[in-house]
C-alpha atoms as a PDB file:
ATOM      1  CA  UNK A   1     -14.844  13.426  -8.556  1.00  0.00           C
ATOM      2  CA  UNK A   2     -10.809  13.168  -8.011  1.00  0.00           C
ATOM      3  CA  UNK A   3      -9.777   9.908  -6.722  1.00  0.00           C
ATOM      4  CA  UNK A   4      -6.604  10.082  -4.836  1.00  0.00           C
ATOM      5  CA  UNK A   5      -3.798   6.903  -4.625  1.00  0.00           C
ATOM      6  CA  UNK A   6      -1.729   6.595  -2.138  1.00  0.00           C
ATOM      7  CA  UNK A   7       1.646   4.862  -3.099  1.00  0.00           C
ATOM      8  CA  UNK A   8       4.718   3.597  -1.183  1.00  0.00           C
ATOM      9  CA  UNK A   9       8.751   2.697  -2.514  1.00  0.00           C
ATOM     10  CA  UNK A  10       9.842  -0.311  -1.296  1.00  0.00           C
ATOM     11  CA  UNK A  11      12.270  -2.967  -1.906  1.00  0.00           C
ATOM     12  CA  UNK A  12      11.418  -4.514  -5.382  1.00  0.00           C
ATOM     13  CA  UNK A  13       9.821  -8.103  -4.501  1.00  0.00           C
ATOM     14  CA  UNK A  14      12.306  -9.999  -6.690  1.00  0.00           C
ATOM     15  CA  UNK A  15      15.340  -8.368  -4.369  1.00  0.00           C
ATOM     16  CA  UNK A  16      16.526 -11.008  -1.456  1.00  0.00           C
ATOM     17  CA  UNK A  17      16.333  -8.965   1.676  1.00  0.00           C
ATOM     18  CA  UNK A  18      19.345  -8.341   3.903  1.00  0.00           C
ATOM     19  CA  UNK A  19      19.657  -7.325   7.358  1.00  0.00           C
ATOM     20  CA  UNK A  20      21.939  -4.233   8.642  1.00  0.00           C
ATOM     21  CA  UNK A  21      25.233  -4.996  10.227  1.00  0.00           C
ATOM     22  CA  UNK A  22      23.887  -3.204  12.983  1.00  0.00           C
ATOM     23  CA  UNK A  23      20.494  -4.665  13.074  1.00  0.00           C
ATOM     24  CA  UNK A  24      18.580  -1.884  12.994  1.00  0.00           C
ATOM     25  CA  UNK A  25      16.556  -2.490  10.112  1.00  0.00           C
ATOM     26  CA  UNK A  26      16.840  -3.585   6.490  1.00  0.00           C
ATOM     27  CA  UNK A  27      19.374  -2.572   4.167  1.00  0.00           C
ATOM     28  CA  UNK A  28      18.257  -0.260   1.088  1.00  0.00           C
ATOM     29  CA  UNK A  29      21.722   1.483  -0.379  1.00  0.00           C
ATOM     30  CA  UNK A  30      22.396  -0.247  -3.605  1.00  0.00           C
ATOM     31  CA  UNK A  31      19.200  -1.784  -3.398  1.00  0.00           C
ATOM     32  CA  UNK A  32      16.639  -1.787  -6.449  1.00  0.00           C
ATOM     33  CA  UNK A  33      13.529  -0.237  -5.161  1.00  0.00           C
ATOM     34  CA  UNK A  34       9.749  -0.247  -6.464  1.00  0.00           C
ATOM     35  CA  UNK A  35       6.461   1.169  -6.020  1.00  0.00           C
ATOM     36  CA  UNK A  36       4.540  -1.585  -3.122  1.00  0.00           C
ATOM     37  CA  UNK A  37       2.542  -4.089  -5.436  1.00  0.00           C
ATOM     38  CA  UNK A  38      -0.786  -3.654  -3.968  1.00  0.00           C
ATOM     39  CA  UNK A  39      -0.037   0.008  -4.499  1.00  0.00           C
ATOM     40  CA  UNK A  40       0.032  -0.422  -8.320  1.00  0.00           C
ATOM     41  CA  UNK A  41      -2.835  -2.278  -7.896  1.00  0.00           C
ATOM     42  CA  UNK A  42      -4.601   0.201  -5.984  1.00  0.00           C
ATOM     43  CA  UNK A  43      -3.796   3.446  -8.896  1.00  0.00           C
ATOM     44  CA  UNK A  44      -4.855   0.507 -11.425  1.00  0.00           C
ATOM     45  CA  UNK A  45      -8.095   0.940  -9.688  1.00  0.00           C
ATOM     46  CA  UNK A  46      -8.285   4.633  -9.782  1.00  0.00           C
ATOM     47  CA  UNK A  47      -7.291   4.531 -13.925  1.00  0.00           C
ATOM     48  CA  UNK A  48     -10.205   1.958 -14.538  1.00  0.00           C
ATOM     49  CA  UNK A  49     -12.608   3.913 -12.623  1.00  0.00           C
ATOM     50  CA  UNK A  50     -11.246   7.279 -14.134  1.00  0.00           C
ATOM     51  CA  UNK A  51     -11.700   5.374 -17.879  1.00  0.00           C
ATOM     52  CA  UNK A  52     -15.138   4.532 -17.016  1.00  0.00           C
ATOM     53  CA  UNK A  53     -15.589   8.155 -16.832  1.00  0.00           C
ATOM     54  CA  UNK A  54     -17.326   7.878 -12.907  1.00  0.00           C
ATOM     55  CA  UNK A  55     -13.930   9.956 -12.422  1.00  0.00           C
ATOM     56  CA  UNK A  56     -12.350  13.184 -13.336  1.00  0.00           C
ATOM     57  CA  UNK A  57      -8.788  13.229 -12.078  1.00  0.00           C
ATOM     58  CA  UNK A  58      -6.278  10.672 -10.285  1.00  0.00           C
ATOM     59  CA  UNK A  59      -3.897  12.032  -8.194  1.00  0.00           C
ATOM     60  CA  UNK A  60      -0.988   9.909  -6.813  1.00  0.00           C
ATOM     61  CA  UNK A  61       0.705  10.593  -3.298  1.00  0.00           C
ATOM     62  CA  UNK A  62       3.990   9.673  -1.507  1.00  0.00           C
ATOM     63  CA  UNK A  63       5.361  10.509   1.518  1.00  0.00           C
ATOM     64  CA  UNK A  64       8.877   9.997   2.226  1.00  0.00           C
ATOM     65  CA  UNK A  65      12.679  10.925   0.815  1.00  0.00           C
ATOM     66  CA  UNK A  66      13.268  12.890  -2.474  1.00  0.00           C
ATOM     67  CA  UNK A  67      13.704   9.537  -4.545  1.00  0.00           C
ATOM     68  CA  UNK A  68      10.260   9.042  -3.918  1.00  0.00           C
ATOM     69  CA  UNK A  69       9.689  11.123  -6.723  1.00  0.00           C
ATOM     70  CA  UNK A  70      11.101   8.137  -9.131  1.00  0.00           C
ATOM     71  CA  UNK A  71       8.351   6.054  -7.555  1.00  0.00           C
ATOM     72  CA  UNK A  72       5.408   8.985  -8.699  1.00  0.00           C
ATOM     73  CA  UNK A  73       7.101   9.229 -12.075  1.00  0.00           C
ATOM     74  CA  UNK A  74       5.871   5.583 -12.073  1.00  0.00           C
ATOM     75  CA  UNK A  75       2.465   6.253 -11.020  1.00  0.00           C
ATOM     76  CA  UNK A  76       2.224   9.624 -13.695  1.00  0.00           C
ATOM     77  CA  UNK A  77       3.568   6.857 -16.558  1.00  0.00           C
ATOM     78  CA  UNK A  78       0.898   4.550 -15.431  1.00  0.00           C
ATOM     79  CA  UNK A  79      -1.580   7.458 -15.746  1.00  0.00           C
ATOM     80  CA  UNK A  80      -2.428   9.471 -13.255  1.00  0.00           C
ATOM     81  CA  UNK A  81      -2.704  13.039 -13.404  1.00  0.00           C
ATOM     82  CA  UNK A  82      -0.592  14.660 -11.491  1.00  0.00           C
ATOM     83  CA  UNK A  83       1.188  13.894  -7.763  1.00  0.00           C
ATOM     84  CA  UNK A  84       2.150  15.428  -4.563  1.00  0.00           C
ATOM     85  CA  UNK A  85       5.383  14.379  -2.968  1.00  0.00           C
ATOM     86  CA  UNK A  86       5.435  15.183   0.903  1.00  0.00           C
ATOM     87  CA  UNK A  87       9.189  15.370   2.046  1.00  0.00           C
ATOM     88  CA  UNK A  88       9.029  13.030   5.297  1.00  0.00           C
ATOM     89  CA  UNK A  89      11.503  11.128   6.938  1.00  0.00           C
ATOM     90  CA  UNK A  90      12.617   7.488   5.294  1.00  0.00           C
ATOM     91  CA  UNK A  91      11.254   5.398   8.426  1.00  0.00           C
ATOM     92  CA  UNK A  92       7.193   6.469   9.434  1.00  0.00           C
ATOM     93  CA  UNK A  93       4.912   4.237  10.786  1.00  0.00           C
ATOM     94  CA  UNK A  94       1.632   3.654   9.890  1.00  0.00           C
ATOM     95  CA  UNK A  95       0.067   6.520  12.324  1.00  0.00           C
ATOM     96  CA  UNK A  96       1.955   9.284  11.172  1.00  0.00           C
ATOM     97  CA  UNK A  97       1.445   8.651   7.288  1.00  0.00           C
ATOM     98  CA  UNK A  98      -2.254   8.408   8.142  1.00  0.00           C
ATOM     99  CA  UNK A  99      -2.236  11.897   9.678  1.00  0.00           C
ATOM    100  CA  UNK A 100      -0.132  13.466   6.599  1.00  0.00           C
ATOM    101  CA  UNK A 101      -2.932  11.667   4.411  1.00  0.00           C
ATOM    102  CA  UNK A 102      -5.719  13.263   6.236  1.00  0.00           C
ATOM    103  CA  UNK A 103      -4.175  16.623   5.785  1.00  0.00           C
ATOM    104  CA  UNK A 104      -3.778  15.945   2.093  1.00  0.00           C
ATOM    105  CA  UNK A 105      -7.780  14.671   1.844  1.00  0.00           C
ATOM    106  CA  UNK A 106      -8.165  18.130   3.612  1.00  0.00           C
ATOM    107  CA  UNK A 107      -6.442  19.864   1.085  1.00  0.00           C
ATOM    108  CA  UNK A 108      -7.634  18.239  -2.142  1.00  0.00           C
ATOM    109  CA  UNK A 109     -11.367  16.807  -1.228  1.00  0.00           C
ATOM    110  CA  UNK A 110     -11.154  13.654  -3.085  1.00  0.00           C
ATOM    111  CA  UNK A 111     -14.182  11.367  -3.242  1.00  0.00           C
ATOM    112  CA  UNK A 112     -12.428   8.412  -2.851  1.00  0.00           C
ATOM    113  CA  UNK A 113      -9.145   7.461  -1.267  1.00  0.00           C
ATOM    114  CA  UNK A 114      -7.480   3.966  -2.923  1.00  0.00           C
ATOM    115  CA  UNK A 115      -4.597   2.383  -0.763  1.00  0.00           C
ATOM    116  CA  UNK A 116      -2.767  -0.726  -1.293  1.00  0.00           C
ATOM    117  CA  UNK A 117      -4.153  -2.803   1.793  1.00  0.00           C
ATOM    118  CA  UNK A 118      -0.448  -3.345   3.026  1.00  0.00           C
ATOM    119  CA  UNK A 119       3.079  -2.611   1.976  1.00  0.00           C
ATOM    120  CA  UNK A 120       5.601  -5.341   1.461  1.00  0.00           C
ATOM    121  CA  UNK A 121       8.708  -4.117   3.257  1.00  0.00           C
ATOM    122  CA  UNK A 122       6.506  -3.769   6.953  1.00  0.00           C
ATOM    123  CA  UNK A 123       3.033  -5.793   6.195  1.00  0.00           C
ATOM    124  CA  UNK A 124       1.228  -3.073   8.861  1.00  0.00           C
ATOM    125  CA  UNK A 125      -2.121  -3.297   7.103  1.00  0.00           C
ATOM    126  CA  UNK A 126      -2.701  -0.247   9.500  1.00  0.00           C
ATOM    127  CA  UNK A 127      -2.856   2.825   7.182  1.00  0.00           C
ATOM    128  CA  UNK A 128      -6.163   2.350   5.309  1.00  0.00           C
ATOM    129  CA  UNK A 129      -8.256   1.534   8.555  1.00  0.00           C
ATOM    130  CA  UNK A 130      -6.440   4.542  10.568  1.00  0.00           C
ATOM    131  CA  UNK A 131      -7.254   7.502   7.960  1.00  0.00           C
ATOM    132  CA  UNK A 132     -10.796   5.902   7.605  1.00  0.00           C
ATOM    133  CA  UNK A 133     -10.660   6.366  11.240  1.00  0.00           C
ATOM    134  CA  UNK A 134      -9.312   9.730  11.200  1.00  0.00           C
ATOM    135  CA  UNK A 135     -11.806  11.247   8.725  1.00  0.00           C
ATOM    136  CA  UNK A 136     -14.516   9.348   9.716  1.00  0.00           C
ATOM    137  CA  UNK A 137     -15.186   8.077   6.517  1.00  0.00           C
ATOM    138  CA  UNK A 138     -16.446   4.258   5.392  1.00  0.00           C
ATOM    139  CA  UNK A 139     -14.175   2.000   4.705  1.00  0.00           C
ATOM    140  CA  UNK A 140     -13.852  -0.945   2.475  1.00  0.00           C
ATOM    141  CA  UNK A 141     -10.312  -2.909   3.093  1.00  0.00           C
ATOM    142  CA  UNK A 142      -9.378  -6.161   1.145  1.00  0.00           C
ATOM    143  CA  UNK A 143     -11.296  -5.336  -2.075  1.00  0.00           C
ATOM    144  CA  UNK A 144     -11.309  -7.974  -4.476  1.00  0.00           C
ATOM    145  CA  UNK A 145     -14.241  -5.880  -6.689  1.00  0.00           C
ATOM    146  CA  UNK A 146     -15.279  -1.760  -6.819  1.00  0.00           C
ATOM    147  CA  UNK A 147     -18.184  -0.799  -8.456  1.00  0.00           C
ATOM    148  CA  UNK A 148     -19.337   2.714  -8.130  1.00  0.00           C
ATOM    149  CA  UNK A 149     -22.198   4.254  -8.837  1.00  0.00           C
ATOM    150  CA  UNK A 150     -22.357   8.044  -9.569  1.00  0.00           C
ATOM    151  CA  UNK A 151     -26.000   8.725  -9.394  1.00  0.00           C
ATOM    152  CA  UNK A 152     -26.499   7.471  -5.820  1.00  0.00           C
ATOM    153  CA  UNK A 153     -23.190   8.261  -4.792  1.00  0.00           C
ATOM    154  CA  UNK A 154     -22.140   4.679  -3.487  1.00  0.00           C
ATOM    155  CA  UNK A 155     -19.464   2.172  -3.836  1.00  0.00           C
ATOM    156  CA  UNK A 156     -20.048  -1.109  -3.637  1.00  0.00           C
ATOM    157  CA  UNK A 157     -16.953  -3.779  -2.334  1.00  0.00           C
ATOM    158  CA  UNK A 158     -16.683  -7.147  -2.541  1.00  0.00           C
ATOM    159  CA  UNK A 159     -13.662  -7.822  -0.060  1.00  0.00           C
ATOM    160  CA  UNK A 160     -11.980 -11.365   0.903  1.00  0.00           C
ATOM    161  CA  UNK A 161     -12.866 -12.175   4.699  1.00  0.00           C
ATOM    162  CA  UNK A 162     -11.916 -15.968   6.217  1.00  0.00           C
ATOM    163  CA  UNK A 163     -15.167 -17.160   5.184  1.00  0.00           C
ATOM    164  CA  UNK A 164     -15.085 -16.262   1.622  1.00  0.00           C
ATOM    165  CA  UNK A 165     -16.491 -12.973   0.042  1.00  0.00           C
ATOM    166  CA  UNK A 166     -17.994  -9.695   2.022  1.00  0.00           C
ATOM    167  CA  UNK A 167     -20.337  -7.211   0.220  1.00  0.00           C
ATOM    168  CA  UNK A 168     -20.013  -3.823   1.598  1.00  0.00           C
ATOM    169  CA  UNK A 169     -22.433  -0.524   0.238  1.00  0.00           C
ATOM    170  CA  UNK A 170     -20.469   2.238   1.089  1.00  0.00           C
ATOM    171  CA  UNK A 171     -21.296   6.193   1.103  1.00  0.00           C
ATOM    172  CA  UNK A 172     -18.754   8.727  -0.718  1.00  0.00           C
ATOM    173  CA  UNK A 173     -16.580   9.918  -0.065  1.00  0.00           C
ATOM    174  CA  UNK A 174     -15.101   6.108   1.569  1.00  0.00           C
ATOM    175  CA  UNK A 175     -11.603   4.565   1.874  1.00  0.00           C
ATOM    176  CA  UNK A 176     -10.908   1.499   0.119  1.00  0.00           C
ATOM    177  CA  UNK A 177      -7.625  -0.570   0.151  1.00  0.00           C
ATOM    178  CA  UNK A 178      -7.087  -3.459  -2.648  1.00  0.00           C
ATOM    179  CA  UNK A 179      -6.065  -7.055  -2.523  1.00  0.00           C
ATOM    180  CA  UNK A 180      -4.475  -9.039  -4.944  1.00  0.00           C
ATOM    181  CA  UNK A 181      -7.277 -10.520  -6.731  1.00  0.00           C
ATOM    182  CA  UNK A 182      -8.919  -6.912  -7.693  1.00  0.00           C
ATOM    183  CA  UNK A 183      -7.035  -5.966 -11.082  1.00  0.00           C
ATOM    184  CA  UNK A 184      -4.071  -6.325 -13.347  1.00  0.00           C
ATOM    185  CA  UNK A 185      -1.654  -3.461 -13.233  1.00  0.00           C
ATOM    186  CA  UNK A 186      -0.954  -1.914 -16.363  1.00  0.00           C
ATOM    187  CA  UNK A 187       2.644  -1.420 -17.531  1.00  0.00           C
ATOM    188  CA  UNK A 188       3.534   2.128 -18.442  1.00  0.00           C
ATOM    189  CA  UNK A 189       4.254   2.353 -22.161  1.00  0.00           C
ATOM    190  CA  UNK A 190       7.429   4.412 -23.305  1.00  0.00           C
ATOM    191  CA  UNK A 191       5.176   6.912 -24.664  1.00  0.00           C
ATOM    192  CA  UNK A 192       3.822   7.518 -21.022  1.00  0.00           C
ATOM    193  CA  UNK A 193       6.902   7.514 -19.386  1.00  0.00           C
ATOM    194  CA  UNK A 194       8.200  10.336 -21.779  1.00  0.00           C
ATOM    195  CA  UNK A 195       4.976  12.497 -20.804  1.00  0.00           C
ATOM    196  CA  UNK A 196       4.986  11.524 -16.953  1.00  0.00           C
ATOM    197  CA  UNK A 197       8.441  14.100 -17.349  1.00  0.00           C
ATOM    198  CA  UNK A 198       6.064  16.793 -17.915  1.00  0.00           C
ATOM    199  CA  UNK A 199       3.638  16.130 -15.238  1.00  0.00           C
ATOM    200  CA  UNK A 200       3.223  18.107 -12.605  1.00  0.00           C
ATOM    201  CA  UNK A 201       4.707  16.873  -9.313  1.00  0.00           C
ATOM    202  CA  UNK A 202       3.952  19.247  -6.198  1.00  0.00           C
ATOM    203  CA  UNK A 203       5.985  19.237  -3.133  1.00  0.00           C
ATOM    204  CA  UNK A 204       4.971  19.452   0.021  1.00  0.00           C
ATOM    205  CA  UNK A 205       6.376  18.929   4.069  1.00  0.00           C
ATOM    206  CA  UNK A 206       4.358  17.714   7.137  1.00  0.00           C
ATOM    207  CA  UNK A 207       5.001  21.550   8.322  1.00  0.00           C
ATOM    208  CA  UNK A 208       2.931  23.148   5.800  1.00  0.00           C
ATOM    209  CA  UNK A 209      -0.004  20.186   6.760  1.00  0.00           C
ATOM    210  CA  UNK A 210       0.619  21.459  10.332  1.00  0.00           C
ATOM    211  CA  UNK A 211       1.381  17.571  11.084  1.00  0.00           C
ATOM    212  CA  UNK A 212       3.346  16.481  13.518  1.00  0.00           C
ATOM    213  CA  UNK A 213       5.611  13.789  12.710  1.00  0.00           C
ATOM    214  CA  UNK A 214       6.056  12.194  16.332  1.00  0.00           C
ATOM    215  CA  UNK A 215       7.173   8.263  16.358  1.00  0.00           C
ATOM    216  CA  UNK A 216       4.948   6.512  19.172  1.00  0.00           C
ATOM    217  CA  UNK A 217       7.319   2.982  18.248  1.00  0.00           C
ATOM    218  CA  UNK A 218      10.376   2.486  18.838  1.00  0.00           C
ATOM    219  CA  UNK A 219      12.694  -0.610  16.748  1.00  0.00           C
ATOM    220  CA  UNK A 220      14.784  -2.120  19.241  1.00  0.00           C
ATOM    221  CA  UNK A 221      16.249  -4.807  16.632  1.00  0.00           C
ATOM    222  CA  UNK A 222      15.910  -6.504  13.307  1.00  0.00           C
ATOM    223  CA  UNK A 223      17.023  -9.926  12.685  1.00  0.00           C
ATOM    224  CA  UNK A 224      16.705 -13.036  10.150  1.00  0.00           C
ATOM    225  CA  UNK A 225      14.005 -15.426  10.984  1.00  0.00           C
ATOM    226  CA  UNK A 226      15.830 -18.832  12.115  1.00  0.00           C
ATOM    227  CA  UNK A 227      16.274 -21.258   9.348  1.00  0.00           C
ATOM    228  CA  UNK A 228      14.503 -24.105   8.751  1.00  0.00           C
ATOM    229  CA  UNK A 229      16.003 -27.534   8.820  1.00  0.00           C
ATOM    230  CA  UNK A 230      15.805 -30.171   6.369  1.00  0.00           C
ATOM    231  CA  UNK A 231      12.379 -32.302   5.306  1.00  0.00           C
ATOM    232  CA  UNK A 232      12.418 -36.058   6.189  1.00  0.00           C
ATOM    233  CA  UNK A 233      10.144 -38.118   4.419  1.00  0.00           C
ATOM    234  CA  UNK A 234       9.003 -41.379   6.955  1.00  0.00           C
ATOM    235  CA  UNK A 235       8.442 -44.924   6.558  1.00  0.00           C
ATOM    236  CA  UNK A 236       5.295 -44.795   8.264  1.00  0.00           C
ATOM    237  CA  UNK A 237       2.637 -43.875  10.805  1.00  0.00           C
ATOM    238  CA  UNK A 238       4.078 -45.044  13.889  1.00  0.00           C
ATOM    239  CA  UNK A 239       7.211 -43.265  12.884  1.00  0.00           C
ATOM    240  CA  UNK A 240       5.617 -39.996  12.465  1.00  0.00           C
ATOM    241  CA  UNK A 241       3.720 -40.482  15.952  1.00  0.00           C
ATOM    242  CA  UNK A 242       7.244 -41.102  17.160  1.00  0.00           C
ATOM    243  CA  UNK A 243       8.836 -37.978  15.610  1.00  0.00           C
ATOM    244  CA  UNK A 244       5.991 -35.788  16.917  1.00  0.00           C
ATOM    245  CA  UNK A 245       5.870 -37.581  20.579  1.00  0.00           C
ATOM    246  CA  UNK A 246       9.850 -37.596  20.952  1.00  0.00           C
ATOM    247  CA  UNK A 247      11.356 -34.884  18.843  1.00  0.00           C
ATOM    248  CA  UNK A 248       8.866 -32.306  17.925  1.00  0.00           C
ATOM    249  CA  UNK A 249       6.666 -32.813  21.470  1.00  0.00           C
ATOM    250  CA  UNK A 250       3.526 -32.151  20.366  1.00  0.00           C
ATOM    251  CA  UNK A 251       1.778 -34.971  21.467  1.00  0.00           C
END
């Protein structure tokens, strides 16, 4: 079975955003840039299940500019197998990578599809649930545990729902998109970044997918959220009451 991993580049968490002089959007030159967290969480997934030999092959997929190869080199250090790079646009929303990933399932017939359940630059949580949608496949989103089971062909999920945990049984081939709580990701060891060179990369456009790419959102304008003002710590109860009566008008 080949297990394919979609993976994103994005902003490195530890950078502090800034906003476009022009407001379109957020501002990447000269910006250090990462695969999405949940994503390396997600391929994590796809390695463990691969080691548990319930796998064959993990193949890891990004769609988006040529330095997106960088962020697959990653992914083939980490340990997958191989990748596909689709040259798309910089900016597509969740609808249109959904499409190029159905294509790709399509293409390849993997038995399992691994996202990260949202990316940290937009925080859609759309793409998982829309190819699920698309292929009409089962889906399990906010995994917090996979177990798979070859012989009947089934994953089981535990995902993280308001009320605590959700056990899902789901047929293969299924999409499943991770959560926090579901692994560690591995760092890639120097060795492994030295082979990942090696490793076959394969590009592709939404042309030869016969997708496409057709923007049903428009951004209109990006700006900082408004900043807080400072904590004030109160004498008492009847204070507070006052604050929230007076000032805050909540009551």
């Amino acid at each position: 079975m080949k297990i394919m991993v979609a993976i994103k580049r994005v902003v490195d968490y530890a950078v502090k955003i800034r906003i476009k002089s022009d407001k379109t959007g957020v501002e990447t030159s000269n910006v250090k840039m990462s695969m999405n967290p949940f994503c390396e969480i997600a391929l994590e997934e796809a390695l463990k299940i691969k080691e548990s030999k319930l796998a064959s092959e993990v193949i890891a997929v990004s769609i988006g500019p040529a330095q997106c190869v960088d962020t697959l080199r990653t992914g083939l250090a980490m340990g997958a197998d191989r990748a596909i790079h689709v040259d798309a646009p910089a900016t597509l929303f969740p609808l249109s990578i959904a499409k190029i990933l159905k294509a790709l399932v399509d293409v390849e017939k993997p038995g399992l599809l691994i996202l990260g359940k949202q990316a940290i630059d937009d925080d859609c949580n759309q793409t998982g649930q829309m190819v699920a949608g698309l292929l009409n496949w089962p889906q399990g989103t906010f995994a917090s545990k996979v177990v798979l089971d070859k012989e009947k062909n089934v994953a089981t999920v535990d995902r993280e729902v308001d009320g605590g945990l959700e056990t899902l049984c789901l047929d293969l081939p299924a999409v499943i998109t991770t959560d926090l709580r579901l692994n560690q990701p591995r760092y890639a060891t120097l060795p492994n970044i030295m082979k990942a060179k090696s490793k076959p990369i394969k590009k592709m456009t939404p042309q030869e997918l016969k997708v496409e790419i057709r923007s049903d959102m428009e951004v209109l304008h990006v700006k900082e959220p408004q900043k807080r003002k400072a904590g004030v710590i109160l004498s008492s109860v009847d204070e507070l009451i006052d604050k929230l009566k007076n000032e805050a008008h909540v009551i």
